[in-house]
C-alpha atoms as a PDB file:
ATOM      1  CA  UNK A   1     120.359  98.387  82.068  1.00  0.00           C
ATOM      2  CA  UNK A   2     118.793 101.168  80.151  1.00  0.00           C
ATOM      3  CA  UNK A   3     116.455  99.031  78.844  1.00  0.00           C
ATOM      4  CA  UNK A   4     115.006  98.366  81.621  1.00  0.00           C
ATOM      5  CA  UNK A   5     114.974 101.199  83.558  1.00  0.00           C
ATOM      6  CA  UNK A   6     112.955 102.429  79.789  1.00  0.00           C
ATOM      7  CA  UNK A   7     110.594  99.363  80.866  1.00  0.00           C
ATOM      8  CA  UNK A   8     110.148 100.204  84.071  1.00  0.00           C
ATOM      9  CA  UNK A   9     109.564 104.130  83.360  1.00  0.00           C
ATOM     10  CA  UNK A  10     106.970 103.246  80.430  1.00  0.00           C
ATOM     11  CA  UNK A  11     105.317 101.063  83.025  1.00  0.00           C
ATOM     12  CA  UNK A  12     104.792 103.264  85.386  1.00  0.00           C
ATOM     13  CA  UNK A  13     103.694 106.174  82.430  1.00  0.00           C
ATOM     14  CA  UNK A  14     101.085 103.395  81.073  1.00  0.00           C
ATOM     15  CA  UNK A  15      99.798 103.083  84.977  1.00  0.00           C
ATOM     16  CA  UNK A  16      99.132 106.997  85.633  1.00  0.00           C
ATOM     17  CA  UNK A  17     102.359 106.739  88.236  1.00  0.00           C
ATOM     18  CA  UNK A  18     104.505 109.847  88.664  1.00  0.00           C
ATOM     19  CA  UNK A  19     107.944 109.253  89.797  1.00  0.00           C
ATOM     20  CA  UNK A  20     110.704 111.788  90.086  1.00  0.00           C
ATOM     21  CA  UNK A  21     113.885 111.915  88.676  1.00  0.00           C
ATOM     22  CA  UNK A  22     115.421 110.771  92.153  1.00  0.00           C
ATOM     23  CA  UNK A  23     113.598 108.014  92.587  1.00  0.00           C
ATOM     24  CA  UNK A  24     114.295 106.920  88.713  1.00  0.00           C
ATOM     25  CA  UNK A  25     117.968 106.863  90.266  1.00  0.00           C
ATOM     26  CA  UNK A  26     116.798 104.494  92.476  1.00  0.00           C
ATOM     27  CA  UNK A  27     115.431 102.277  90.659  1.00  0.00           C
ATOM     28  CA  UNK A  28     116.953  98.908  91.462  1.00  0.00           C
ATOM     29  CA  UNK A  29     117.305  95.244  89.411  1.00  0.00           C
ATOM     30  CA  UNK A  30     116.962  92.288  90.857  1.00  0.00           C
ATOM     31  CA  UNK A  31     117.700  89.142  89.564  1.00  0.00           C
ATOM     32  CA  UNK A  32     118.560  87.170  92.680  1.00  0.00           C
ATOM     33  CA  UNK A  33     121.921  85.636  91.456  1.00  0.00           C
ATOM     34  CA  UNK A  34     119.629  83.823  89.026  1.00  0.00           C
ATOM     35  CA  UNK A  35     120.701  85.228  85.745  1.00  0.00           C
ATOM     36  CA  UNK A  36     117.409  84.819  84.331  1.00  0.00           C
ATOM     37  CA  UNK A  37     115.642  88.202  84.908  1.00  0.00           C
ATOM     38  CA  UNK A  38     113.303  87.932  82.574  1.00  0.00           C
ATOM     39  CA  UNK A  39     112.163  84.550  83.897  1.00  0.00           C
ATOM     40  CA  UNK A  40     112.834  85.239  87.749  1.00  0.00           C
ATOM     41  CA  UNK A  41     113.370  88.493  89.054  1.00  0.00           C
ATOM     42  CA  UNK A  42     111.599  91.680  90.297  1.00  0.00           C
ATOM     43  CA  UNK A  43     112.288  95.477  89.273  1.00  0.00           C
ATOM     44  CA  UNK A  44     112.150  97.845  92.088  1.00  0.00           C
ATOM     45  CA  UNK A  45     111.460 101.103  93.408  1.00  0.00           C
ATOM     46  CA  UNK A  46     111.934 101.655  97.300  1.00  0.00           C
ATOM     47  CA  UNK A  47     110.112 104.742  98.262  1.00  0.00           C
ATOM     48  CA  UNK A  48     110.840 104.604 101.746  1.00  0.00           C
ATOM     49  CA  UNK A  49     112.519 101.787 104.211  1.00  0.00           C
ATOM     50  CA  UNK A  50     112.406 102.703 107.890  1.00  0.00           C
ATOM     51  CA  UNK A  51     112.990 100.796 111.059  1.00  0.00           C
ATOM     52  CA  UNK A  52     109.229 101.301 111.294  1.00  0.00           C
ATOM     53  CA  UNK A  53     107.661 100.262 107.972  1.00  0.00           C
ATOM     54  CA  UNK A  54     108.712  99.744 103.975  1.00  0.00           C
ATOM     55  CA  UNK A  55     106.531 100.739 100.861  1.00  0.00           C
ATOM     56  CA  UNK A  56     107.845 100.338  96.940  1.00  0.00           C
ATOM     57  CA  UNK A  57     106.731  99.177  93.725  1.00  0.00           C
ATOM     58  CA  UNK A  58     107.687  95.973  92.432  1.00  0.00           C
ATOM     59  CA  UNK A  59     107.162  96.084  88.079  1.00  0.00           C
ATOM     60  CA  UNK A  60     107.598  92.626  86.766  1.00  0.00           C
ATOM     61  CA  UNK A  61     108.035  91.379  83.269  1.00  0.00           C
ATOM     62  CA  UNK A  62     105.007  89.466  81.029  1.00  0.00           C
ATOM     63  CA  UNK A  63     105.236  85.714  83.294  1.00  0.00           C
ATOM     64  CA  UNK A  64     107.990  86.848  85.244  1.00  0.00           C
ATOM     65  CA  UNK A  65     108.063  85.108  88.890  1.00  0.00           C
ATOM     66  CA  UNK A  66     109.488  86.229  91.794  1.00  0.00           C
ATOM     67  CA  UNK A  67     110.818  83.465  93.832  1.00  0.00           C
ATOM     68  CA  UNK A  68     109.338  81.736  96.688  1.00  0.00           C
ATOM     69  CA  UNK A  69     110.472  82.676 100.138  1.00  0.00           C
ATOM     70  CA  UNK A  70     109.504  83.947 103.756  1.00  0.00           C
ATOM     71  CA  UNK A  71     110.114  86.616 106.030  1.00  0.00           C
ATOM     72  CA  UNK A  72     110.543  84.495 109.470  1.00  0.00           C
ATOM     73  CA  UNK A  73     111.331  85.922 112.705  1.00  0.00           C
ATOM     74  CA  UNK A  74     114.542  87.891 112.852  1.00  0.00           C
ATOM     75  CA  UNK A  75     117.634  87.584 113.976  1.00  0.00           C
ATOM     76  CA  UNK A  76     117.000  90.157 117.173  1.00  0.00           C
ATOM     77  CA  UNK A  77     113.800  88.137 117.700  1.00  0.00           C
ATOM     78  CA  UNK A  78     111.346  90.601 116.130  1.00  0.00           C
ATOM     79  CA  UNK A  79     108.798  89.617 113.957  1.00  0.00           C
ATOM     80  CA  UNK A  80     109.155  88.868 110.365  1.00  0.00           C
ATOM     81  CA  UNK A  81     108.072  91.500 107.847  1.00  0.00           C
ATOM     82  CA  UNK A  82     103.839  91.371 107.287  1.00  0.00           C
ATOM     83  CA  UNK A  83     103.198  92.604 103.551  1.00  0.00           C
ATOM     84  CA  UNK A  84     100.475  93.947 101.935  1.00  0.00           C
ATOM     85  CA  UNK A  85     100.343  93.455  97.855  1.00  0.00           C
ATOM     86  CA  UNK A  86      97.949  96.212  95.850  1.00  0.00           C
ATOM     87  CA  UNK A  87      97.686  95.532  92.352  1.00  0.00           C
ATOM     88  CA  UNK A  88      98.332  98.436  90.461  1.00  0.00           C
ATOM     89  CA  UNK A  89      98.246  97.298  86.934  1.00  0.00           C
ATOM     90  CA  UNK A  90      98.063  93.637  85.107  1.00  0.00           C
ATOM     91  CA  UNK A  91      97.195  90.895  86.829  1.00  0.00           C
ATOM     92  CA  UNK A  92      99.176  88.981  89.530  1.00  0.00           C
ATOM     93  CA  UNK A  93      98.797  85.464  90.649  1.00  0.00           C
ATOM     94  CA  UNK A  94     100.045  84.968  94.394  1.00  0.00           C
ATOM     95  CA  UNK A  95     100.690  82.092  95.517  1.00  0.00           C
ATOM     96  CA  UNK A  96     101.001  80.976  98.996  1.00  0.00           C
ATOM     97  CA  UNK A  97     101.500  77.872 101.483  1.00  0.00           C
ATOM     98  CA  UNK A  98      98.067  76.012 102.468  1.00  0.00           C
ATOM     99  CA  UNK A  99      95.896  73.829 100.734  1.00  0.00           C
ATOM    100  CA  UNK A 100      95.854  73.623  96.818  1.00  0.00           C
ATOM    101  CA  UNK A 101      93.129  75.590  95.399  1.00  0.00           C
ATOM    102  CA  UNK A 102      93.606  74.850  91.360  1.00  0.00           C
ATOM    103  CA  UNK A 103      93.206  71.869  89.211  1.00  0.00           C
ATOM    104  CA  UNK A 104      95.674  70.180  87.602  1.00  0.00           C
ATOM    105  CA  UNK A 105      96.473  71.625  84.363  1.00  0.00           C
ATOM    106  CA  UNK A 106      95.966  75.227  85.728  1.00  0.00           C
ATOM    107  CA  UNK A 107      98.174  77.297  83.346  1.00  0.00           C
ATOM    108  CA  UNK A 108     100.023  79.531  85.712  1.00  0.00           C
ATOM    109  CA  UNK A 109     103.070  77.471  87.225  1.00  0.00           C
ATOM    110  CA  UNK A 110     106.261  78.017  88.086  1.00  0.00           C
ATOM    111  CA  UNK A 111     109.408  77.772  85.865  1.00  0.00           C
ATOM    112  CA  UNK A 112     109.552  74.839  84.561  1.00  0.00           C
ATOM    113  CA  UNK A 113     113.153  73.845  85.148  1.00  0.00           C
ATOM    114  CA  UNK A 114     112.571  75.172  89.139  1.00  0.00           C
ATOM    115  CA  UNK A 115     109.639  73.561  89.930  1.00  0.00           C
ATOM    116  CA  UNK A 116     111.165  71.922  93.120  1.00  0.00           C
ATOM    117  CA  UNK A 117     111.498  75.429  94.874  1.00  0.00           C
ATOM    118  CA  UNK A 118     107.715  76.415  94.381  1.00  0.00           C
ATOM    119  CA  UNK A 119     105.802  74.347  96.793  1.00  0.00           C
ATOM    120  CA  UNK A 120     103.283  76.807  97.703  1.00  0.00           C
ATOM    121  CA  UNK A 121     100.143  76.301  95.877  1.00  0.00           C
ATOM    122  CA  UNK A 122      97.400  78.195  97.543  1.00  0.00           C
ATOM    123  CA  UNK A 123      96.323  81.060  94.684  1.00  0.00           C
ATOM    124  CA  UNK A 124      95.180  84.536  95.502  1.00  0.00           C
ATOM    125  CA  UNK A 125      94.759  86.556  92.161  1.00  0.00           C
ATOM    126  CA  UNK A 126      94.957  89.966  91.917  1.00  0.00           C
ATOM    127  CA  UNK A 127      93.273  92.631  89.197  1.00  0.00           C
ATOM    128  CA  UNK A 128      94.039  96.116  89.553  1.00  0.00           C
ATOM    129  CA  UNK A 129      93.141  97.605  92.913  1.00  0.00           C
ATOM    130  CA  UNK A 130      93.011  94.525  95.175  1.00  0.00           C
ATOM    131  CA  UNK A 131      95.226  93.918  97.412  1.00  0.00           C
ATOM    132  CA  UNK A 132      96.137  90.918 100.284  1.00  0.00           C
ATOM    133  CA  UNK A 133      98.148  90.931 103.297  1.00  0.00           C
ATOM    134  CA  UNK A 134     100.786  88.349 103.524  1.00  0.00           C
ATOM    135  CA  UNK A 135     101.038  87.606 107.535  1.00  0.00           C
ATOM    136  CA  UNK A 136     104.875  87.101 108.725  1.00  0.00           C
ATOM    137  CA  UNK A 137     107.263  83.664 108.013  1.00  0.00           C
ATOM    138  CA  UNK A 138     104.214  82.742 105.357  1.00  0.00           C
ATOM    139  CA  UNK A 139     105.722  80.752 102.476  1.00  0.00           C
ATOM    140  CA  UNK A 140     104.712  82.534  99.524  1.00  0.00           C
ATOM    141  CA  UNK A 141     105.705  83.308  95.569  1.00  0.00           C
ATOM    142  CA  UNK A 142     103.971  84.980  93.063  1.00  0.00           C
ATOM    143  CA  UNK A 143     104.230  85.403  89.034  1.00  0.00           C
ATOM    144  CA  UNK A 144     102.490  88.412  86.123  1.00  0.00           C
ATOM    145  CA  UNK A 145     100.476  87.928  83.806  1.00  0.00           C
ATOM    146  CA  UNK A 146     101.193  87.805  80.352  1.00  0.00           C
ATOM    147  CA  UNK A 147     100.746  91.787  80.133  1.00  0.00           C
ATOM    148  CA  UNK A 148     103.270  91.900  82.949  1.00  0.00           C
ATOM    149  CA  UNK A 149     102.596  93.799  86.215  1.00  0.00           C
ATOM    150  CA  UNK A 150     102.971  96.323  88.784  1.00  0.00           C
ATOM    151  CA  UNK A 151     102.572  95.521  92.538  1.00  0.00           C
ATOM    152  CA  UNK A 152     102.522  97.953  95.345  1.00  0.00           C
ATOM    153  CA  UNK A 153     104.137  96.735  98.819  1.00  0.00           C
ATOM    154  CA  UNK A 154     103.349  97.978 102.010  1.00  0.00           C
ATOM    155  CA  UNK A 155     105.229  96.459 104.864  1.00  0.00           C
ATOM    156  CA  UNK A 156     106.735  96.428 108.174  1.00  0.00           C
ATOM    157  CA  UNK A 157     110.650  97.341 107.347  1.00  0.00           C
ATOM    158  CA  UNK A 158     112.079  95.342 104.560  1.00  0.00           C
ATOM    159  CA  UNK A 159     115.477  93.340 105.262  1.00  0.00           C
ATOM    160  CA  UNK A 160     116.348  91.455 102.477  1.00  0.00           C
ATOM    161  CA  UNK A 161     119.191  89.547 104.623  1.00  0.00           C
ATOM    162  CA  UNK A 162     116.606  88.046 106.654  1.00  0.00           C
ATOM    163  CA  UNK A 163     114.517  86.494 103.861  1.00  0.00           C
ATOM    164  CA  UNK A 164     114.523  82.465 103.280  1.00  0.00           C
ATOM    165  CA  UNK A 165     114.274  81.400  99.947  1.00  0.00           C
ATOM    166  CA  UNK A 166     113.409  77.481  99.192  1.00  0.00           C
ATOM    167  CA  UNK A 167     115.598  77.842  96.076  1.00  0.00           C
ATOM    168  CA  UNK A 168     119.385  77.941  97.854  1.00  0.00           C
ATOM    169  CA  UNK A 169     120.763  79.148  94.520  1.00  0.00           C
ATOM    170  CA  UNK A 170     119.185  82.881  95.574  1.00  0.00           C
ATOM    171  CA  UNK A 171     121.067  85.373  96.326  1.00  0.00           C
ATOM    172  CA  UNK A 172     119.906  88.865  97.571  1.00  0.00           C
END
């Protein structure tokens, strides 16, 4: 745990991002039941989460992935969260549902022994400072590069107990 809250501090120091001492507190792990952070996971910081609107930092591991999933309308009928990814450092490869845009053999994939739960295959990648909007109930998952990476989110409000994951061995 300290290890990775050393990770996520140096990340942020090697990025020119200042955090305070109470938001290193709330830093947060998340491997999604998976057991495999390094693999498939996402480290967290959750500046603010509001009825109104999210915004965090998501620092991921050299080839980590974070698993596919949606944000579909909710329960109370309201629309699913809309996000907006800004690269902040590294490079991240987003992947979302529409029509295949790499050929065969492209490197960046999945892991290997999950491959079944990553059907969305239309890539959007991201250097430092550009960012993409991710419109509501869109199918989407999205990996670092080999230098790892850190993501900014900007959202409508974030409720993880509404998210669908295509992998039902996820847990949030």
């Amino acid at each position: 745990m300290y290890d990775i809250k050393q990770y996520m501090l140096n990340a942020f120091s090697d990025a020119s991002i200042k955090v305070t001492q109470e938001e290193i507190e709330k830093f947060e792990i998340a491997d999604f039941g998976l057991d495999n952070l390094e693999k498939e996971g996402l480290l967290l910081l959750t500046y603010i989460n509001t009825e109104r609107y999210c915004s965090k930092e998501m620092v991921m591991f050299p080839n980590q992935t974070c698993p596919e999933h949606r944000h579909p309308v909710r329960e109370d009928g309201s629309e699913g969260k809309q996000e907006t990814f800004r690269c902040r450092s590294g490079i991240v490869y987003l992947f979302l549902e529409g029509e295949k845009n790499t050929e065969d053999g492209f490197p960046i994939k999945p892991p290997k022994e999950k491959s079944q739960y990553y059907t969305a295959e239309h890539l959007i990648v991201l250097l430092p400072g550009q960012q993409y909007t991710i419109k509501p109930n869109t199918k989407h998952w999205f990996k670092a590069g080999t230098n790892g990476c850190i993501v900014s989110e900007f959202s409508s409000n974030s409720d993880d107990d509404s998210d669908i994951f295509t992998d039902p061995n996820v847990k949030r």
